[in-house]
Structures are given as C-alpha cells and as structure tokens.
Protein backbone atom coordinates (compact mmCIF):
# COMPACT_ATOMS: atom_id res chain seq x y z
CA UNK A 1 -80.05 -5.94 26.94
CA UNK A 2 -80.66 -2.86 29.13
CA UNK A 3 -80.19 -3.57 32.60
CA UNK A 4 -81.48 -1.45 35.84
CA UNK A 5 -81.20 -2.03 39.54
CA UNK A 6 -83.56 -1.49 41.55
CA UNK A 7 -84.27 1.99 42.95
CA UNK A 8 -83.19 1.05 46.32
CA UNK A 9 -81.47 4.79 47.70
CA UNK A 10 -79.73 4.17 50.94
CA UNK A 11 -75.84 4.36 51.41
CA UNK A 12 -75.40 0.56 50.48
CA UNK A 13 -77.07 0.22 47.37
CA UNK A 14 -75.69 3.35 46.10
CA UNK A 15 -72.20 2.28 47.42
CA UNK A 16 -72.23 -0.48 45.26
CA UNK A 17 -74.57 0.30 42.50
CA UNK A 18 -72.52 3.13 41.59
CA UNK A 19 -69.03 1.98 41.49
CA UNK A 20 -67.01 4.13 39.28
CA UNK A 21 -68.61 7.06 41.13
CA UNK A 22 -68.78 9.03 37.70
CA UNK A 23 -65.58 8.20 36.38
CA UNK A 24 -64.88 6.93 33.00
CA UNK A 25 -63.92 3.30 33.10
CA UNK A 26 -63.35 -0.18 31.24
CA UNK A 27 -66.13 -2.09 30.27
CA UNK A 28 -64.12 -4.87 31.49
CA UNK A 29 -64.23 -3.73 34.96
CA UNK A 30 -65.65 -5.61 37.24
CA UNK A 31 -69.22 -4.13 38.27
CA UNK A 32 -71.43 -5.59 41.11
CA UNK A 33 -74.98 -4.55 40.32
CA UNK A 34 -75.84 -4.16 36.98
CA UNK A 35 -76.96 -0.87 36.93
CA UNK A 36 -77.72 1.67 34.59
CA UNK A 37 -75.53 -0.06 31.92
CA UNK A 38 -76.36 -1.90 28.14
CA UNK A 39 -74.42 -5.16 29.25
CA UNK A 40 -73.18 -8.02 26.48
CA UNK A 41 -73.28 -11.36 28.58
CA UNK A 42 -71.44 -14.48 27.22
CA UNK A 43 -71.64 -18.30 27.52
CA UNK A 44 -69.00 -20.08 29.04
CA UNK A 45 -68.71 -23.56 30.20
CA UNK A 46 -72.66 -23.81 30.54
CA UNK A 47 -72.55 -20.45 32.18
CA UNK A 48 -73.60 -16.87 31.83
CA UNK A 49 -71.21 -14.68 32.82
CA UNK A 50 -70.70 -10.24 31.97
CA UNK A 51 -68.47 -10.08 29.32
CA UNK A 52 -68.52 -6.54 29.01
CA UNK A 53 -70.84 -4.01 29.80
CA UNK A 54 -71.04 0.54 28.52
CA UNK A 55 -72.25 3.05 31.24
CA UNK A 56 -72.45 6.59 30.63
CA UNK A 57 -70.25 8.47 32.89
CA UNK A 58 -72.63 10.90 34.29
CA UNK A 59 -75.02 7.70 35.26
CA UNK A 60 -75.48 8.96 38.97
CA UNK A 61 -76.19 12.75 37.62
CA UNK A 62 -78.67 11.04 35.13
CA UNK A 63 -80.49 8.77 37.71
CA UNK A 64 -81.12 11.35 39.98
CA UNK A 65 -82.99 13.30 38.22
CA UNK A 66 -85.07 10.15 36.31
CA UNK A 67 -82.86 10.54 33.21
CA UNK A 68 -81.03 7.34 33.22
CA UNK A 69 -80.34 5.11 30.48
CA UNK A 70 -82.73 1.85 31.75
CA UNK A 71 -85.65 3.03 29.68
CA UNK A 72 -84.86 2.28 26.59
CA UNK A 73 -83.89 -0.70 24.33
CA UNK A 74 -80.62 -1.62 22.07
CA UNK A 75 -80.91 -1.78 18.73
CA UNK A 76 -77.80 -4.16 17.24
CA UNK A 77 -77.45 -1.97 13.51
CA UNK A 78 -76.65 -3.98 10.39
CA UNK A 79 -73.01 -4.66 10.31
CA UNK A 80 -72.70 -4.97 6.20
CA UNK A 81 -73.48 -0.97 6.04
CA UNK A 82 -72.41 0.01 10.05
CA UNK A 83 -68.91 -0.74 10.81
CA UNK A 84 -66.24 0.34 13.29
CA UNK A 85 -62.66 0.41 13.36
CA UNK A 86 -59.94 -1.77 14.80
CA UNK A 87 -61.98 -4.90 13.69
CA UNK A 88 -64.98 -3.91 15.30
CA UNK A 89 -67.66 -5.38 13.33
CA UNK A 90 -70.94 -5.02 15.27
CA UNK A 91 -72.34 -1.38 16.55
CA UNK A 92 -75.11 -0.72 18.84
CA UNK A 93 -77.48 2.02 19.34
CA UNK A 94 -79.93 3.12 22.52
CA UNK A 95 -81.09 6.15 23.08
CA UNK A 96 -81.64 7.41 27.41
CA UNK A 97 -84.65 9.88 28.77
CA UNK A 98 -82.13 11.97 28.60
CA UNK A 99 -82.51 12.61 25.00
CA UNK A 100 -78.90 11.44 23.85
CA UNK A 101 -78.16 8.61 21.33
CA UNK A 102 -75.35 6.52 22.45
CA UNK A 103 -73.64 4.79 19.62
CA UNK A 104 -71.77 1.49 21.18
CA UNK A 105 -68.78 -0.24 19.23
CA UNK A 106 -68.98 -3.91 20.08
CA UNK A 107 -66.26 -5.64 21.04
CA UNK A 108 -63.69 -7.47 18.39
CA UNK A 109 -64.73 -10.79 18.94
CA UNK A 110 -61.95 -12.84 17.49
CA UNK A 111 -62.27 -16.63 17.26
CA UNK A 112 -63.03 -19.06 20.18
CA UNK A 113 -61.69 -22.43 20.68
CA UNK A 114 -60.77 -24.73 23.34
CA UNK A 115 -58.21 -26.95 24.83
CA UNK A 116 -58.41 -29.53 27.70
CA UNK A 117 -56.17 -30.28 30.85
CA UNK A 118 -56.86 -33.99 31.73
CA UNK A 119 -55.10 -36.08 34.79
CA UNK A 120 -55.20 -39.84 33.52
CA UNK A 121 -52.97 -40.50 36.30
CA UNK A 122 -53.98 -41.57 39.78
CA UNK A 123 -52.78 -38.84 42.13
CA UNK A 124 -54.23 -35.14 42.20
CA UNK A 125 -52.41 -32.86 39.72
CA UNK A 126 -51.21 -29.60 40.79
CA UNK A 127 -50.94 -27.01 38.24
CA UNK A 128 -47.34 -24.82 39.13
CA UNK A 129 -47.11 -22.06 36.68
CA UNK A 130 -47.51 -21.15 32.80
CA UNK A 131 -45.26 -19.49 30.10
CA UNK A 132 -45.35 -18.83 26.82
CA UNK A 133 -43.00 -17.91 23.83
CA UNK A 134 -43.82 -16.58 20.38
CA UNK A 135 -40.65 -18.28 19.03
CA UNK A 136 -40.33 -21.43 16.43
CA UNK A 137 -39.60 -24.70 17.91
CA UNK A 138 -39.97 -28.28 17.51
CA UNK A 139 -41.99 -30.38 19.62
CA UNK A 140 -40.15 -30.68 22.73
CA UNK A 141 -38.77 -34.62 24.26
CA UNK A 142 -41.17 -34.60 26.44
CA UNK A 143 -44.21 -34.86 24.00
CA UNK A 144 -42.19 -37.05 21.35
CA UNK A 145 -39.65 -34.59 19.39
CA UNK A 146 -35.89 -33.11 19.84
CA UNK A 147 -36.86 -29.49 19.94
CA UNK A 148 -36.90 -26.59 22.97
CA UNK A 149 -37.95 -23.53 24.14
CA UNK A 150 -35.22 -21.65 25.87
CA UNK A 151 -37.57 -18.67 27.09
CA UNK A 152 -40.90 -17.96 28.28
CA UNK A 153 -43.07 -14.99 28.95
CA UNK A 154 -45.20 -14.97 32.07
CA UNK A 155 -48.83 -15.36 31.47
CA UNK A 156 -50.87 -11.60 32.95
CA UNK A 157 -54.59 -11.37 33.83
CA UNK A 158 -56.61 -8.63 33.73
CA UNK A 159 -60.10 -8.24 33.51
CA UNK A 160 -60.20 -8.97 30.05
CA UNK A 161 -58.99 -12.38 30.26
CA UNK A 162 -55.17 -13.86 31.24
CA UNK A 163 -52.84 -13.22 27.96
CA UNK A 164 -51.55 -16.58 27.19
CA UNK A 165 -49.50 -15.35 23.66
CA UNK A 166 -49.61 -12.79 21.29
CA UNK A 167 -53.47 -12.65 20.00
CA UNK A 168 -54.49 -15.32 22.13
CA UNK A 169 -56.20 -14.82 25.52
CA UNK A 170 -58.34 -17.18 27.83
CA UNK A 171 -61.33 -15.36 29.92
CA UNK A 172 -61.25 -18.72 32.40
CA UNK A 173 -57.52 -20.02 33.17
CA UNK A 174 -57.56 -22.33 35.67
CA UNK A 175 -55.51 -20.27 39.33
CA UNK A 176 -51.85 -21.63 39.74
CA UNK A 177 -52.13 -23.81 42.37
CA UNK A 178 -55.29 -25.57 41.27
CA UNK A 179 -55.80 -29.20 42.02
CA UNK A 180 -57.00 -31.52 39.51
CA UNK A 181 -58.17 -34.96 40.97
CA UNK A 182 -57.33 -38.09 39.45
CA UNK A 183 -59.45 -38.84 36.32
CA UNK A 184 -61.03 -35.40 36.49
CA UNK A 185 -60.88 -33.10 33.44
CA UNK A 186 -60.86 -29.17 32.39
CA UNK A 187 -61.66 -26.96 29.59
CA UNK A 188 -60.12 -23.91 29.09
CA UNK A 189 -61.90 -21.34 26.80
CA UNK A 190 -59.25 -18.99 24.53
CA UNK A 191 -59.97 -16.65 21.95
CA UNK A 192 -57.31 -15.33 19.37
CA UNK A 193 -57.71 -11.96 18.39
CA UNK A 194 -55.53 -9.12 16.69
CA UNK A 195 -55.82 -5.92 14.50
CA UNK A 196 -52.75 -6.49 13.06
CA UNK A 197 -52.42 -8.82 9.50
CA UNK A 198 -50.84 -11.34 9.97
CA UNK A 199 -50.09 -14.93 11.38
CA UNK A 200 -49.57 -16.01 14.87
CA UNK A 201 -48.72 -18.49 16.88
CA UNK A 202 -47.65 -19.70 20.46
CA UNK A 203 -46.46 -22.60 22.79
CA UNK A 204 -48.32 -22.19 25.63
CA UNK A 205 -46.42 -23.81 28.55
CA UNK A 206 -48.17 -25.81 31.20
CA UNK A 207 -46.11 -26.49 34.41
CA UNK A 208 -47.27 -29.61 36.95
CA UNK A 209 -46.11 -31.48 39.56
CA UNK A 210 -46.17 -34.52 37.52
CA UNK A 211 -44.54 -32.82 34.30
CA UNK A 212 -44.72 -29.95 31.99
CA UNK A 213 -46.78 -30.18 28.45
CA UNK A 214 -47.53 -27.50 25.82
CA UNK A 215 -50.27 -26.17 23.57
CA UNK A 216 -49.20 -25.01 20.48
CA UNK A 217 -51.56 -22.10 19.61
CA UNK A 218 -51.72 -20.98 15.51
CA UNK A 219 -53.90 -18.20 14.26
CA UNK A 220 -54.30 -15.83 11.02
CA UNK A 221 -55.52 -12.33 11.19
CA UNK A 222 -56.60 -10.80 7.60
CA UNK A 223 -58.44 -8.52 6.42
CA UNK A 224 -62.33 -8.58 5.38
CA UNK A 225 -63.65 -9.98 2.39
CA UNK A 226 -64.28 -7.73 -0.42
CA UNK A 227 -66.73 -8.13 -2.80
CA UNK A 228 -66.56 -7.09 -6.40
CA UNK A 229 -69.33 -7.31 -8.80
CA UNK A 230 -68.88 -7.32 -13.10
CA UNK A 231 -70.80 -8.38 -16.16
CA UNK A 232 -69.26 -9.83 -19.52
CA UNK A 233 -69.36 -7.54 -22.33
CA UNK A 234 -70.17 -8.32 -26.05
CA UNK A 235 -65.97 -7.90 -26.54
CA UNK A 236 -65.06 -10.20 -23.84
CA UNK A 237 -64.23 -7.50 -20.93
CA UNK A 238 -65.96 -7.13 -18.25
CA UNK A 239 -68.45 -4.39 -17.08
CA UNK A 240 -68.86 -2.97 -13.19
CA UNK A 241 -71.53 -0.94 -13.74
CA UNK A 242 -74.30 -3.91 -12.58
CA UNK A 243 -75.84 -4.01 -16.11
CA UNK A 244 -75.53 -7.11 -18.18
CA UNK A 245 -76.17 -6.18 -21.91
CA UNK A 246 -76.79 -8.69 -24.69
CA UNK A 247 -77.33 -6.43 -27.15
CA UNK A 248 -79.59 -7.26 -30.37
CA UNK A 249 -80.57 -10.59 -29.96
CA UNK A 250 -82.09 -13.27 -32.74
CA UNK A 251 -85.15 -15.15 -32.16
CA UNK A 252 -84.33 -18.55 -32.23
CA UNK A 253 -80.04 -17.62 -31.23
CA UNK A 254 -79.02 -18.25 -27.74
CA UNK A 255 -76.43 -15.85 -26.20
CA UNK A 256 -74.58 -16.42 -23.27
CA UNK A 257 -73.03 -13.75 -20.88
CA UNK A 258 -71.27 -14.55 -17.90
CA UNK A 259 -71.72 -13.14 -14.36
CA UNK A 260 -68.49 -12.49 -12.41
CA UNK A 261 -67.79 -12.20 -8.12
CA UNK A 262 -64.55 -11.76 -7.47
CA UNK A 263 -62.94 -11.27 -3.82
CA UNK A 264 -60.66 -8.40 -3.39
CA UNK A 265 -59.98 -8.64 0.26
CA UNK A 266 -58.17 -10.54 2.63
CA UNK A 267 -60.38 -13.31 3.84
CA UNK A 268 -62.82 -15.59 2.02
CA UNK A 269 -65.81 -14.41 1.13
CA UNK A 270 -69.62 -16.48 1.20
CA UNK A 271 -72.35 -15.85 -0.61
CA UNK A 272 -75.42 -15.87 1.70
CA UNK A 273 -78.00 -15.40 -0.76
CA UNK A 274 -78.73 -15.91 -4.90
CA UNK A 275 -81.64 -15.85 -6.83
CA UNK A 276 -80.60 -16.96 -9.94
CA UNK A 277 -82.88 -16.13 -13.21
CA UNK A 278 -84.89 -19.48 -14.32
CA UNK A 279 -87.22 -17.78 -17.12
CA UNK A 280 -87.51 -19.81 -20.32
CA UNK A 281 -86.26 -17.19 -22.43
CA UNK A 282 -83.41 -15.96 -19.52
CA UNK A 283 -81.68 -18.43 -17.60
CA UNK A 284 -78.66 -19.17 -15.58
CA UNK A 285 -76.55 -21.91 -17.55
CA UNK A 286 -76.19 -24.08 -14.00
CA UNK A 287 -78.31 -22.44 -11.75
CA UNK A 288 -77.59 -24.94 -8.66
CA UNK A 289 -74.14 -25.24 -8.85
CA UNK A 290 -72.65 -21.68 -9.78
CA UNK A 291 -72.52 -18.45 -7.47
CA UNK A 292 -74.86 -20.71 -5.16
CA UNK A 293 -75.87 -19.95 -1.47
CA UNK A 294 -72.98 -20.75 0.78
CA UNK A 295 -70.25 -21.16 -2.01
CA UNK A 296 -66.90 -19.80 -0.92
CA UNK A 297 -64.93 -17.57 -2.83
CA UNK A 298 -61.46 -17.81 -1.43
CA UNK A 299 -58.90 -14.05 -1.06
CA UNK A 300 -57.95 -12.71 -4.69
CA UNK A 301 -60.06 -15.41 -6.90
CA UNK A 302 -63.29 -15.10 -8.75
CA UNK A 303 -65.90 -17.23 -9.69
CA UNK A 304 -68.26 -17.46 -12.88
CA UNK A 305 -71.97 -17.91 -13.89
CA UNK A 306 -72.78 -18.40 -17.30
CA UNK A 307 -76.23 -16.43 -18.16
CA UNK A 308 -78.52 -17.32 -21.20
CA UNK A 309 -80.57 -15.17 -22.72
CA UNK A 310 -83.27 -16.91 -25.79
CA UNK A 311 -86.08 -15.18 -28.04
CA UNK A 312 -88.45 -17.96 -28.17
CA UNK A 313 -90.08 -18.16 -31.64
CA UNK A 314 -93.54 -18.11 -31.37
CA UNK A 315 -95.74 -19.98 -33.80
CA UNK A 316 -99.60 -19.23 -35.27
CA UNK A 317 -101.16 -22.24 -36.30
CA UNK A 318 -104.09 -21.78 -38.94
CA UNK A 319 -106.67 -24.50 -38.41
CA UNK A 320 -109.56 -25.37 -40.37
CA UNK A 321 -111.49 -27.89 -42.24
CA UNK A 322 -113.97 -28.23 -39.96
C-alpha cells in the first residue's frame, strides 16, 4: 500500500509529516503521519498496527517539486524467482514521478506464535520484571521439577519489538508494572526469527507479585527447501535433464519409468501443484497418492512416481455377410 498525507503546507503538518527531515532512518521508527512512504501494516490482537514502513530519503526534496513517491502502486514480485538475502523472502517494487524504481526487501518474517498470562487468583496481579537465559535447565520447583536458572538477561525494547531470547522477540509485551485484574487474561504475540542455522531456545522469566513462572521458548532455523528434479533411465540411474525416455517400446508391453523429487535443502519441501499424466496409453502408476498436491518431502529424502507408458494394439474388424 502507498500511503500520502494530505498536502496540508504549514509549519505543523510539515513538522510532523516530515520527521526524519531527510535523513536515512529505520523502517521501524516510529512515524506519525504516514506520508510519502510504501507502509507493510500487521494484525495484532484484532488490531492494525505499522509494522514497518520504506521512505526515500530525499522525500521532502521530491514532494516539493510534485515528484513524490504517492503516485504509484507496489507490486509484491514472485518470491520462487525474486529473492533477497539474510532470509528475506519477499521483494517489492514501485516506481515514484520521479522516474526511479525502488526495489524493497521485505522484512524476514520468522514464525508467530503466542503465549498467555492469566490471573486465576482473586487479587490484581502485578507484573515486576522479566529475564531470560539461553542456558539448559530443568523445569524449575516452582512449576513441578528440581531444576534452576542461575542467570538471566534483561529483556530490551526497541522499535522492533522487546527481545525476549535469542531469535525470539514480542512486538506487544505487556509494561512492567502492568496490572492484571483478577480473572482477566493476556496474549502476548512473539515471533522467532534468525539467519543463523540452527536451533534455539529460551526460558523466558516472568516476575509477579504473587510468584515467578516461565515460558520455555524452542525454535529451528534451516535453510530453504531445495528442489531436485530426475527421471529413471533404461539402466536404472537416474537422468536430470527433465526428459523421461522409454526408448523402443512394444505394442501390447507396458514399461514403467519412475519420476524422482528429491529435497536437497534444509527444510521440508511441499509440492503445491501436479498434474499427473492419465492418458490410456501414458499414465501415472498411482496418480492420487504419489508426488500429490500438498505431499511433504522432508530435508535430504526423495520421493517416487512410477510412470507407465502402453502401445495400445489396435484392431480392424472385417464384417460382412450381410
């Protein structure tokens, strides 16, 4: 979406409206007006909110002389041929009066999930502080085990969320000092994240007046599926070349050759569409059941579909008598 204030020119508006004042800043930053910007809004808790937002810096140099950016639309490019790095799998492109294309990385979305503060008690709850610790433990006595955590790290917030472990953040973390009421419940949006391979995890520490509890947070970050396309040959190998050969074929002789998807990257990989062949005389062996839509084809496996091919004999039939 390309958002533009209105062209309101006074010292307010352009106080506001033009906050960076032609510096180069986060798209994370806050921003009052929306203007001159492409922004990426979010859903949270039954709300819209700016999750992030790119402004060229030379906006104010650009509006003023009716070249800015709010004429034009965003086009989101197809992310299996247009990819960025640092897990950046969605790109967008939107071209200003100005004549320049501006090619936007979107941002690294990561996975979202939820956990929920609850006060079953019957006196208000008053949230004290939070920790966390990347270290192994046990579950502490507290919550039913024999384990500790001896340290914690102090959770940060920025405008990108509050850091609540190593890959995890949460863009709404309830203020220390907040009062839950007796009976009342909260949900607290977090998102892992990371660029890094590998598997994470964290006790995130809750501190009360009533008592402390925990959320232990687990996550995997791999790399993206890969996939890898070969036929069977005549001598049992297997071709990459995306031709299937069954050579000379008898009329009458069936001959099967399989088709083979194999994932050579770090995460599983679906198939989102197959058209198997269904011809009488070439035919998937189980067209329903292998290499179907939405089969999953886990990291460093393969899987198999049998392909028939038959030369129908064809019959003349001589009739007379009559």
């Amino acid at each position: 979406m390309v958002c533009q204030a209105p062209r309101v020119h006074n010292s307010w508006s352009e106080a506001i409206g033009h906050e960076n004042k032609d510096t180069p800043a986060s798209g994370r930053s806050s921003l009052s007006t929306l203007d001159e910007i492409v922004a990426n809004f979010a859903v949270s808790n039954g709300k819209i909110a700016l999750q992030d937002y790119f402004q060229p810096y030379e906006y104010i140099a650009m509006d003023a002389g009716d070249r800015d950016l709010g004429s034009g639309g965003v086009a989101l490019l197809d992310p299996s041929v247009f990819k960025g790095t640092n897990a950046v799998t969605r790109v967008a492109v939107t071209i200003g009066k100005n004549g320049k294309a501006y090619i936007i990385p979107g941002a690294a979305t990561g996975l979202d999930s939820s956990f929920i503060i609850c006060n079953i008690g019957s006196s208000a709850l008053k949230i004290i502080g939070y920790g966390w610790s990347g270290a192994d433990m046990d579950v502490d006595d507290e919550q039913g085990g024999d384990g500790y955590v001896s340290s914690y790290t102090n959770v940060t917030t920025t405008a990108e969320g509050s850091v609540i472990g190593e890959g995890f953040t949460s863009s709404n973390l309830p203020a220390v000092g907040s009062i839950l009421a007796a009976g009342k419940s909260l949900t607290v949006p977090i998102n892992f994240n990371s660029n890094e391979v590998g598997n994470y995890q964290s006790v995130f520490n809750i501190w009360t007046n009533v008592g402390t509890k925990y959320v232990l947070l687990t996550g995997s970050a791999t790399t993206s599926p890969i996939a890898k396309l070969a036929t069977e040959t005549s001598e049992g190998g297997w071709d990459t070349s995306g031709t299937m050969d069954f050579g000379m074929v008898k009329a009458g002789i069936i001959v099967t050759r399989r088709l083979r998807i194999c994932n050579e990257g770090g995460s599983p990989l679906q198939i989102t569409k197959s058209k198997p062949p269904i011809q009488a005389e070439l035919k998937a062996g189980n067209p329903t059941s292998d290499l179907h839509e939405g089969q999953s084809i886990p990291a460093g496996e393969c899987a198999y579909a049998p392909i028939d091919i038959e030369i129908l004999l064809r019959t003349t039939y001589l009739i007379s008598g009559f």
